[in-house]
Structures are given as C-alpha cells and as structure tokens.
Protein backbone atom coordinates (compact mmCIF):
# COMPACT_ATOMS: atom_id res chain seq x y z
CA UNK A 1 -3.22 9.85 -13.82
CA UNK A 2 -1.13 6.99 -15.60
CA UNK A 3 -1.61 4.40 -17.81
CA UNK A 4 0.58 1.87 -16.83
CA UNK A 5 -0.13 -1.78 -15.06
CA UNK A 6 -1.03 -0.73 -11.66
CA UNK A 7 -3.61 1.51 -13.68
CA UNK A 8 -4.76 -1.21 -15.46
CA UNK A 9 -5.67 -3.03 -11.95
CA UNK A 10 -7.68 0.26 -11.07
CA UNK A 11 -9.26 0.31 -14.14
CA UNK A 12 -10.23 -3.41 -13.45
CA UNK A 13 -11.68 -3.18 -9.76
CA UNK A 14 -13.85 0.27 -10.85
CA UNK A 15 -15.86 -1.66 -13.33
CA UNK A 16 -16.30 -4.63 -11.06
CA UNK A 17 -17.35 -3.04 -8.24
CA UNK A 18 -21.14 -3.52 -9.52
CA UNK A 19 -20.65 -7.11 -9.37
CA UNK A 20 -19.34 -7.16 -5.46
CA UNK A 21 -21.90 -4.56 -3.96
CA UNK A 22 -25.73 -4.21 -3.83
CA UNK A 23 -25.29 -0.45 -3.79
CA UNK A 24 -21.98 0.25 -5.83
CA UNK A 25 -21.22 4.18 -6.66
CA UNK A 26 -22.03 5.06 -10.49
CA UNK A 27 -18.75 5.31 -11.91
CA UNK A 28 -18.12 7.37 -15.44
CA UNK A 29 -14.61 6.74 -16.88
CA UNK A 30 -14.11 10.44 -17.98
CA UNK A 31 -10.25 10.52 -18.72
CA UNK A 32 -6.68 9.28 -18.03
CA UNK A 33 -3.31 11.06 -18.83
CA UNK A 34 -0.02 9.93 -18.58
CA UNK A 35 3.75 11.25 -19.96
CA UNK A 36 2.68 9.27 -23.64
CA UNK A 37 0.04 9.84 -25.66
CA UNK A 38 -0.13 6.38 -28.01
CA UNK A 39 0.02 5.03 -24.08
CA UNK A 40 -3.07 7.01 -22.91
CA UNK A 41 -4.78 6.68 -25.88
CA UNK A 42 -4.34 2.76 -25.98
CA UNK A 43 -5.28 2.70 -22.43
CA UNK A 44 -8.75 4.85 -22.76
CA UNK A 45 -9.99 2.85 -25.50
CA UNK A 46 -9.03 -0.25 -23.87
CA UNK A 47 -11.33 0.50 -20.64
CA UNK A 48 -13.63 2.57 -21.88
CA UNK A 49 -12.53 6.27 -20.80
CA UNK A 50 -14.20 8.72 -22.87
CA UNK A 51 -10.98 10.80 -23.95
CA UNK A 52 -7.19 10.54 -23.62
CA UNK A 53 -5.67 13.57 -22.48
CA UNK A 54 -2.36 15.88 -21.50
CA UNK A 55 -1.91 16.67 -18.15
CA UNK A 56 -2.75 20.07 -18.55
CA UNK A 57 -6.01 19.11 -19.92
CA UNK A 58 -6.89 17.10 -17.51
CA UNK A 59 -5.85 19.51 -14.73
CA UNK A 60 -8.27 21.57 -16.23
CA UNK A 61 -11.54 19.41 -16.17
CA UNK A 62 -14.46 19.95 -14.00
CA UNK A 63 -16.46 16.92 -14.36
CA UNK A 64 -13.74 15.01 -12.65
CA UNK A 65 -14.60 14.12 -9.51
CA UNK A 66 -12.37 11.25 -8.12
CA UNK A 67 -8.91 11.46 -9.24
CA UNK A 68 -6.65 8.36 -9.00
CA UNK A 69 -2.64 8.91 -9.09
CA UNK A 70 -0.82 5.99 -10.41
CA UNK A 71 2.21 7.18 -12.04
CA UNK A 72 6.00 6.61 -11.35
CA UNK A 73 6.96 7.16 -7.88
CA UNK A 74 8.96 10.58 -8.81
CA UNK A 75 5.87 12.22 -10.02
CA UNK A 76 3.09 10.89 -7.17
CA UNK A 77 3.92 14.58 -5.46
CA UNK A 78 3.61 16.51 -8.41
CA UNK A 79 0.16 15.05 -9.27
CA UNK A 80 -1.06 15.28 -5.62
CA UNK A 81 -0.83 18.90 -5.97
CA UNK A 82 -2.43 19.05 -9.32
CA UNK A 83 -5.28 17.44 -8.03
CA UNK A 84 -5.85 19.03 -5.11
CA UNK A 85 -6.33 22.23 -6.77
CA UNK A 86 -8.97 21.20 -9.28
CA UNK A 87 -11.89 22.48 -8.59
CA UNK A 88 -14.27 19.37 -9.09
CA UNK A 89 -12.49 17.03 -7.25
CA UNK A 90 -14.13 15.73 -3.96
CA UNK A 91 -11.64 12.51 -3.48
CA UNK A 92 -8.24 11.87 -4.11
CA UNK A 93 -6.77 8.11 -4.55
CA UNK A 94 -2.99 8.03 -4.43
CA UNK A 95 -0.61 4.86 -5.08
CA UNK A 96 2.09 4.34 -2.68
CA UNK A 97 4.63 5.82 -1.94
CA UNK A 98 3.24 8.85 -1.57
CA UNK A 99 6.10 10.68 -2.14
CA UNK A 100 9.77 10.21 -2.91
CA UNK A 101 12.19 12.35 -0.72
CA UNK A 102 12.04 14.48 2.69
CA UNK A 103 11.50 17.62 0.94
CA UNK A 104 7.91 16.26 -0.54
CA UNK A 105 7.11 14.80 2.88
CA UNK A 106 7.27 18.36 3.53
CA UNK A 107 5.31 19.78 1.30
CA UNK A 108 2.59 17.29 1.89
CA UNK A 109 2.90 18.87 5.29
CA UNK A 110 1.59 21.79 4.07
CA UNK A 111 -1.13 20.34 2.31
CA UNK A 112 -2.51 18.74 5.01
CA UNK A 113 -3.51 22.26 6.31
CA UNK A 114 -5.25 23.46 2.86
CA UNK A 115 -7.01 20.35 2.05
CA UNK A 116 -10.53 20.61 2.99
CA UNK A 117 -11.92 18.56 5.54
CA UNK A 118 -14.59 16.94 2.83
CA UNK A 119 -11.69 15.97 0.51
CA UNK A 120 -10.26 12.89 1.61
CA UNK A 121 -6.72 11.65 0.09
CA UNK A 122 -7.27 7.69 0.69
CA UNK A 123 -2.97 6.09 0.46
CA UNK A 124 -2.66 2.77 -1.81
CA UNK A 125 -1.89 0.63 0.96
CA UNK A 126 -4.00 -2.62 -0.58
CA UNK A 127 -3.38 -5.20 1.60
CA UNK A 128 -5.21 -3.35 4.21
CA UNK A 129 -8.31 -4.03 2.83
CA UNK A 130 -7.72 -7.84 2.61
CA UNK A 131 -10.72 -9.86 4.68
CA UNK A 132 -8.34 -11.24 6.60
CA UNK A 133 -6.37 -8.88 7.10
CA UNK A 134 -9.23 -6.23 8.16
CA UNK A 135 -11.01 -8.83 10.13
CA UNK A 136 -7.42 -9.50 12.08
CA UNK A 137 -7.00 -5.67 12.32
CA UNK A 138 -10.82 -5.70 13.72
CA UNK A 139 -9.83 -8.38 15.94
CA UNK A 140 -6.71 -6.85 17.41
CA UNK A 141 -8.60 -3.89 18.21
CA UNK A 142 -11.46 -5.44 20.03
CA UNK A 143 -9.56 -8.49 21.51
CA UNK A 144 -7.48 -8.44 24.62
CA UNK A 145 -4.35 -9.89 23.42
CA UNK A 146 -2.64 -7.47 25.91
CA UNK A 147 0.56 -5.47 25.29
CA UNK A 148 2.59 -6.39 22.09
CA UNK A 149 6.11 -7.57 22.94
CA UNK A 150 7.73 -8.37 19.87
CA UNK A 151 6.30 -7.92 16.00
CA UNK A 152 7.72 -9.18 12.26
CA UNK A 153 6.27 -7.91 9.34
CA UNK A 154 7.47 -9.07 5.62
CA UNK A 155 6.80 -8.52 1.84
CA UNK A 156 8.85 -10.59 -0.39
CA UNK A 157 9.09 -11.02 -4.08
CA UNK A 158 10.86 -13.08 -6.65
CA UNK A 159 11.35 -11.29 -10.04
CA UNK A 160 13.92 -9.28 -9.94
CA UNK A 161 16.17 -11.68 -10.10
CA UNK A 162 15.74 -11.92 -13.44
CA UNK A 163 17.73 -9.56 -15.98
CA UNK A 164 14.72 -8.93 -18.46
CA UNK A 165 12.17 -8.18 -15.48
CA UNK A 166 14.76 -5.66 -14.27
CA UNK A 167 15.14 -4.09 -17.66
CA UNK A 168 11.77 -3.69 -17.74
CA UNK A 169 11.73 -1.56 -14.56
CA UNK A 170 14.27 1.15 -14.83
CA UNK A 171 12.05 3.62 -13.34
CA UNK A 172 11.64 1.52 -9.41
CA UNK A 173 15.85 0.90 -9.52
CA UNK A 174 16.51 4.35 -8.60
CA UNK A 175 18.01 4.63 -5.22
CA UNK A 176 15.87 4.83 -1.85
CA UNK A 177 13.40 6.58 -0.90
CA UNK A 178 11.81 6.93 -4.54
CA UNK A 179 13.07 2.84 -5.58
CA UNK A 180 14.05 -0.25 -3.97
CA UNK A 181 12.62 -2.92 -2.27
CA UNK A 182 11.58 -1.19 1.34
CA UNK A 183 9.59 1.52 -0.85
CA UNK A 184 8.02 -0.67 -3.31
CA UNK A 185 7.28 -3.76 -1.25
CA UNK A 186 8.49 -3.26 2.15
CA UNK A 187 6.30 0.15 2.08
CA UNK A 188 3.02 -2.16 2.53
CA UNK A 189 4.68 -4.52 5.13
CA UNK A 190 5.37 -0.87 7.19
CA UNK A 191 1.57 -0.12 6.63
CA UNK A 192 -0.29 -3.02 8.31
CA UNK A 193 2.95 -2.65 11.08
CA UNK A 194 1.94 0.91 11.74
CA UNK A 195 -2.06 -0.06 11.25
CA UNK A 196 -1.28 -2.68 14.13
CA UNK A 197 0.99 -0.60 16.50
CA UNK A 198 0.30 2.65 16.02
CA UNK A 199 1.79 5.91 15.21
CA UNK A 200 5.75 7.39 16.15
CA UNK A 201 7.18 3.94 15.73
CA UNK A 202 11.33 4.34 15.42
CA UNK A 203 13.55 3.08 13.08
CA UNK A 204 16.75 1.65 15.07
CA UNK A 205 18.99 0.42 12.03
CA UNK A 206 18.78 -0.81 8.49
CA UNK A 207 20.71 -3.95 6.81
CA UNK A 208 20.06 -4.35 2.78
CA UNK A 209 21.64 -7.28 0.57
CA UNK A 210 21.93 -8.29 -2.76
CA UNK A 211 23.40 -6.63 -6.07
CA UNK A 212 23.43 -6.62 -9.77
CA UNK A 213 25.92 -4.84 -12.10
CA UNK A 214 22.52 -3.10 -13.66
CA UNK A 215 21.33 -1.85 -10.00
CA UNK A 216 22.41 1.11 -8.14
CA UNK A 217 23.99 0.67 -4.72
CA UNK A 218 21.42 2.62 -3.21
CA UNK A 219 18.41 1.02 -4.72
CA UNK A 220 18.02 -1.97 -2.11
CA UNK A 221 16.90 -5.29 -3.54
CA UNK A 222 16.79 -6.99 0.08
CA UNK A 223 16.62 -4.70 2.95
CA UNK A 224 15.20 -4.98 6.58
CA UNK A 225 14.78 -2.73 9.40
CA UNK A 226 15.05 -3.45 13.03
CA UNK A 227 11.61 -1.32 14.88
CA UNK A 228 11.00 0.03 18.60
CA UNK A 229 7.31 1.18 19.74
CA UNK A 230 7.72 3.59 22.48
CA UNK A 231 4.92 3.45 23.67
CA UNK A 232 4.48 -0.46 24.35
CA UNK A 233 8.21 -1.26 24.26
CA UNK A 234 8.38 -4.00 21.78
CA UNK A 235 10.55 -4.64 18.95
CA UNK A 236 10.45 -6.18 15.85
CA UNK A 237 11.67 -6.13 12.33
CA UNK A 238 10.45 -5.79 8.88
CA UNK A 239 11.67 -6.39 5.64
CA UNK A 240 11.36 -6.32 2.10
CA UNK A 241 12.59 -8.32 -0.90
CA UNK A 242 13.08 -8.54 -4.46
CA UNK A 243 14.86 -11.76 -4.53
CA UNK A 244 13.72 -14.54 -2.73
CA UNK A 245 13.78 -17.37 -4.87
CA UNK A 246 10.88 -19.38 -5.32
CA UNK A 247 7.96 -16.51 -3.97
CA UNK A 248 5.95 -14.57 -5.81
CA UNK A 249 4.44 -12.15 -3.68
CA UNK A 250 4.21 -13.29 -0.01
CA UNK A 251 2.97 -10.89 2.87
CA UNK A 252 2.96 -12.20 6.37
CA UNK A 253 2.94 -10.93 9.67
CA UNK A 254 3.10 -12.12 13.54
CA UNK A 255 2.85 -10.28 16.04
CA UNK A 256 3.06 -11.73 20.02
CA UNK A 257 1.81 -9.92 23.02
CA UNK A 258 1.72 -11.09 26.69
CA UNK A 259 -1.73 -12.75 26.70
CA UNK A 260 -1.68 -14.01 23.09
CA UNK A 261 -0.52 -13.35 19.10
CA UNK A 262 -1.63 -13.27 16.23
CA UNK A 263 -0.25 -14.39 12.70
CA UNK A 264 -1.00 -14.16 8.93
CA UNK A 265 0.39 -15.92 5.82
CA UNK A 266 -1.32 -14.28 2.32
CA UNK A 267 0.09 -18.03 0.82
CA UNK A 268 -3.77 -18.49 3.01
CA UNK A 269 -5.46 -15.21 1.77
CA UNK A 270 -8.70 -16.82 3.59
CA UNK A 271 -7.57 -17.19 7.20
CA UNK A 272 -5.50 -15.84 9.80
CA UNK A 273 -3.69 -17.40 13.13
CA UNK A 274 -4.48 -16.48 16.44
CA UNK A 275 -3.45 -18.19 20.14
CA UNK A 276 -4.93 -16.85 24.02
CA UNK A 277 -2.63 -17.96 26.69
CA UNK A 278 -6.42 -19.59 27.90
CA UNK A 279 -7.13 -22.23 26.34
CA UNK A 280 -3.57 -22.16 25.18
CA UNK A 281 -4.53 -23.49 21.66
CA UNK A 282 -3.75 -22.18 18.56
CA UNK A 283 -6.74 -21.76 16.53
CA UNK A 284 -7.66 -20.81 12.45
CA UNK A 285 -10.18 -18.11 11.44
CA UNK A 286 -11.61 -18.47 8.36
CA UNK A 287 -12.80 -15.56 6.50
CA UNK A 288 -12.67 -16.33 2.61
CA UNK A 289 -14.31 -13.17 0.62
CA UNK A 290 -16.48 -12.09 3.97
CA UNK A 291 -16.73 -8.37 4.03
CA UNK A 292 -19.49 -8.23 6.51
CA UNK A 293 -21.76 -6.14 6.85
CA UNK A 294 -21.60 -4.48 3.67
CA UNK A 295 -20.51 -7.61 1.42
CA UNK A 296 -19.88 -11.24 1.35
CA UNK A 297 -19.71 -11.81 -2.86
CA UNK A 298 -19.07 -14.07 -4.51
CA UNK A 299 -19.31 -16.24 -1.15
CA UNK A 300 -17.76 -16.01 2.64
CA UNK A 301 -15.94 -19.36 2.40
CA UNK A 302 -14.09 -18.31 -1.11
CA UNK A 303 -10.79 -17.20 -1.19
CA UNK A 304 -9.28 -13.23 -1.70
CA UNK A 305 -6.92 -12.02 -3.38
CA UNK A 306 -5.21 -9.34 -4.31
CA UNK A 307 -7.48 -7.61 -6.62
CA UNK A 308 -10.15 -8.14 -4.32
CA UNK A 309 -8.84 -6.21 -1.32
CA UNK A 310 -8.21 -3.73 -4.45
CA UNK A 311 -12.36 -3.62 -5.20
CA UNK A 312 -13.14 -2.55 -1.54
CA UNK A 313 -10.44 -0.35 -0.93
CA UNK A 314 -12.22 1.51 -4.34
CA UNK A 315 -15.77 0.83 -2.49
CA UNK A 316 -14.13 2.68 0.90
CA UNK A 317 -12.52 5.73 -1.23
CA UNK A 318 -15.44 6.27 -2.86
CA UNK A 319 -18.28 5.52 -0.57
CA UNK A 320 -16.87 5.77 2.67
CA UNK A 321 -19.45 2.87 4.08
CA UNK A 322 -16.90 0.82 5.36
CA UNK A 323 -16.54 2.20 9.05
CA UNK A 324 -14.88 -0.95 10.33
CA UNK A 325 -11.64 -0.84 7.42
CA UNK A 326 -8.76 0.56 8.18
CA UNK A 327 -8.48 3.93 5.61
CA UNK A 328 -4.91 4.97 5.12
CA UNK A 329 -5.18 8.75 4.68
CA UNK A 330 -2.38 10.54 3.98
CA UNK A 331 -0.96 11.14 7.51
CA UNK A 332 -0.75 7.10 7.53
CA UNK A 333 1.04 7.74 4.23
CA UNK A 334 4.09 9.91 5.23
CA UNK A 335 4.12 8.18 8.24
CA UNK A 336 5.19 4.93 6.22
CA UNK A 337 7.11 7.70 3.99
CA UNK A 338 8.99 8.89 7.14
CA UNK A 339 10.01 4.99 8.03
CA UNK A 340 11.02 4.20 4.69
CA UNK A 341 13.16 7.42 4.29
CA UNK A 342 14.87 6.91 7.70
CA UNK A 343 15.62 3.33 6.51
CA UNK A 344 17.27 4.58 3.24
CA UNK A 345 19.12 6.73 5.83
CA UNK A 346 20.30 3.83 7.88
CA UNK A 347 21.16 1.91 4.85
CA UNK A 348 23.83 4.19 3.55
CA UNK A 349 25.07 4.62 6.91
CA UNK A 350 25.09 0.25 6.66
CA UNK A 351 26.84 0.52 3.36
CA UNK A 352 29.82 2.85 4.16
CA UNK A 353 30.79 1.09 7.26
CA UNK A 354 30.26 -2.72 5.28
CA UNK A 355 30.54 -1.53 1.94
C-alpha cells in the first residue's frame, strides 16, 4: 500500500533478502496500490509486482498474505484497518507513525483486542534492527550497567532547508502529530529511547525552532523534548531536526547509568561505545554487518547501513527467527505515537507563551 520512495526501499530489501540469508522466505510480489494509478502502475512494472491495483481491489485479494503500509502519514490508520480485515493476511508491516492524531491512537486501541494473536503488526521503526544498534540493545539487556541516570537520544537531518526539497514534501509539513520533525525523524530517536528504558516514559515539556514562510507554525522543523522514567528516575532529552546544516541523517544516542554508559554515533554504523566504572576505560565494539546467529553477509567486519537494518527488519516480520531483535509491535508503536502527540501538545503550549 503506496508507491512512493519509502516503498521503493521495501521493494528493494524484499528482493534482496535471498542474497543476506541461507533460508530467506519465498516472496511473490502480488500487488501494490496507491491514490494514482500511472504511479502504481509505474511502480509494479518497475519491481516486478504482478498487477497494479485500486484500493478496493486490493482490499479484496486473498492471495495476499503480508501486507506492507507505506503511504502518507494521514492514511497509515485507514489502511491498518483495511488490512486487518482481509481475510488472507497473516502479517501486517506498517511505516511509522502509526497513526496521526489521538482519536486513531484510539482506535488502534480497539484493534489491539480483535487482532488475532497469530497476526502480528511489526511498526517501521528501522534503526532498531541496525547490528549495532541490536547488539547494544542485546548488550544493555544482559550487561550490568546498573540504573540509568540520565539519557539523550537524537535524529537530525539537513534538507529541509532547502526550498525545492520542501516543495517536494507538502504532505510531511502539516502540523504535529501527522508532520514535523518529532514525527518524521524524532519518532525513531523516541523508539530506540523507549526500546532502552522501557514503557510509561513522560513527556515534561517541548521546545521547537526554526521557520519558513512555506511551513506551518505547527509543523516543527527543530523540536526537542525534555523525558522522565518513573520508574528509574532519570532524565534526558530527545530531539529531532530538519535543519542542521551540514548532516544528512545522523542518529545517536548515550545513555549513562551508575556503573557505566553506553553511546552510539550511526556517522560509525559498525560500532558502538561502551565504559564500566571497572576498568574505567572506554572501549569500541565492532560489529560491521554481524547478525549472529542467523546472518553475518556480506561479512562481520563490513559496514551497515540503512537499508540493511531495512533487510532484517523484513527477515524478522516475515520469519520471526530473530528472537534476540527488538520487534516493535504496535503497542511499541502508539507508545512512540502517545510521546510524539504529547510533544505536539507541549509545543503549542511553547508557542503561545514564546510565540
């Protein structure tokens, strides 16, 4: 469902996962819909899907049996829905954000309780799946680095400082929750935060900067959010950004707790940062494209990227052989949903007092 870039990238890491694994899943590109038909059409003969098709049609179809939804924002809810109710579908892939106001969080609610058990709804939270990332999420887990104490998370991005790049992109300027920064970007920095933490996290306050003439107030193009965990009593921030000069895409992370921390830059994609107060040195771990046990293609020491955490977070949907990844169902969804909407909240609160 959509026929856009991000569908593009999909298309990509389904026909590559026979290259990465000794036991890939047979994949069959049956069909793809979107709002335009010269766009779905183009796209299906492009990657090989065997038809191009309305949504109703493809509502309809019972040899589907893994639906991916990678539309617009605004319509992520709508399709959810759809797809749940086919009757062939046994999987469910669904881009972030997995929604775009309160009132879907709700009704998502209420999926959650029709949804068979056997029907898993994996989030699009990417840079989960990362080796480095899931081997410092492995680590952090198994590791006594004792109780966090305080946490940043970040996702920035460059583009949209540019005037043709945001022309291009009417559809993500729309005000938070469905646009902006914190959903778009920010969104995946709140995923590996929650991942690392946990659950029930609270949102204390919201600050968000930058504007254009062509922007909406309420579509953030540099906000950040200012965290407290209950539960251990640290704090932290996170933010997102769609103008910082000179960065393409950059996710990092550090997080310190009161025997040692941990730290990740994806300007290294192959390594991650970690320090024990014994020895007291700081320390590299290399991990390149290592996926052990089930991979380590094209070689452990080479370096990931994006589109590779993309090819095994398609080999965890739609196998499920990964039990060491982090899987970001749905309830890790609208929990990020629930952070990013109570930051939009705290951000117009931010703008009427600051203007």
């Amino acid at each position: 469902m959509g026929s856009g870039g991000i569908a593009r990238s999909h298309a990509y890491a389904l026909n590559s996962l026979k290259y990465y694994y000794s036991d890939p899943p047979k994949v069959e590109l049956i069909a793809v819909t979107s709002a335009r038909e010269e766009s779905r059409s183009a796209f299906a003969s492009e990657f090989g899907f065997r038809r191009a098709v309305s949504i109703e049609e493809f509502i309809s179809g019972h040899e589907i049996d893994s639906v991916f939804i990678l539309g617009p924002n605004s319509v992520h809810y709508q399709h959810l829905e759809a797809a749940v109710s086919m009757p062939g579908v046994r999987r469910i892939y669904l881009e972030k954000p997995v929604c775009s106001n309160y009132d879907e969080e709700k009704k998502i609610k209420n999926l959650l309780t029709i949804i068979p058990g056997d029907k898993p709804v994996q989030a699009g939270f990417q840079f989960l799946m990362g080796a480095a990332v899931r081997e410092a999420l492995i680590w952090w887990r198994e590791k006594d680095f004792g109780r966090p104490l305080h946490f940043s998370f970040t996702l920035k991005h460059s583009d949209y400082l540019q005037a043709s790049y945001r022309a291009k992109r009417r559809t993500r300027l729309t005000p938070a929750p469905d646009g902006g920064a914190m959903a778009d970007l920010g969104s995946h920095a709140i995923s590996l935060m929650v991942a690392f933490l946990g659950e029930d996290l609270q949102v204390l306050n919201a600050l968000q900067s930058g504007s254009f003439e062509d922007v909406p107030a309420g579509s953030d193009l540099y906000s950040e959010i200012s965290v407290f965990d209950p539960k251990s009593r640290a704090v932290g921030n996170v933010s997102g950004s769609r103008v910082s000069a000179g960065i393409g895409d950059m996710m990092a992370f550090e997080i310190y707790a009161e025997k040692g921390a941990l730290r990740y830059n994806s300007m290294y994609p192959d390594r991650f940062e970690y320090f024990f107060e014994k020895p007291g040195d700081w320390a590299v771990r290399f991990t390149g494209s290592n996926f052990t046990p089930v991979t380590g293609f094209p070689s452990g020491h080479v370096p990931g990227g994006w589109l590779r955490a993309l090819v095994h977070a398609h080999y965890v949907f739609l196998t499920g052989k990964d039990k060491l990844a982090f899987v970001p169902d749905l309830d890790h969804g609208l929990e990020v949903q629930r952070l990013v909407r109570e930051t939009a909240e705290h951000m117009v609160l931010f703008r009427k007092k600051h203007g």
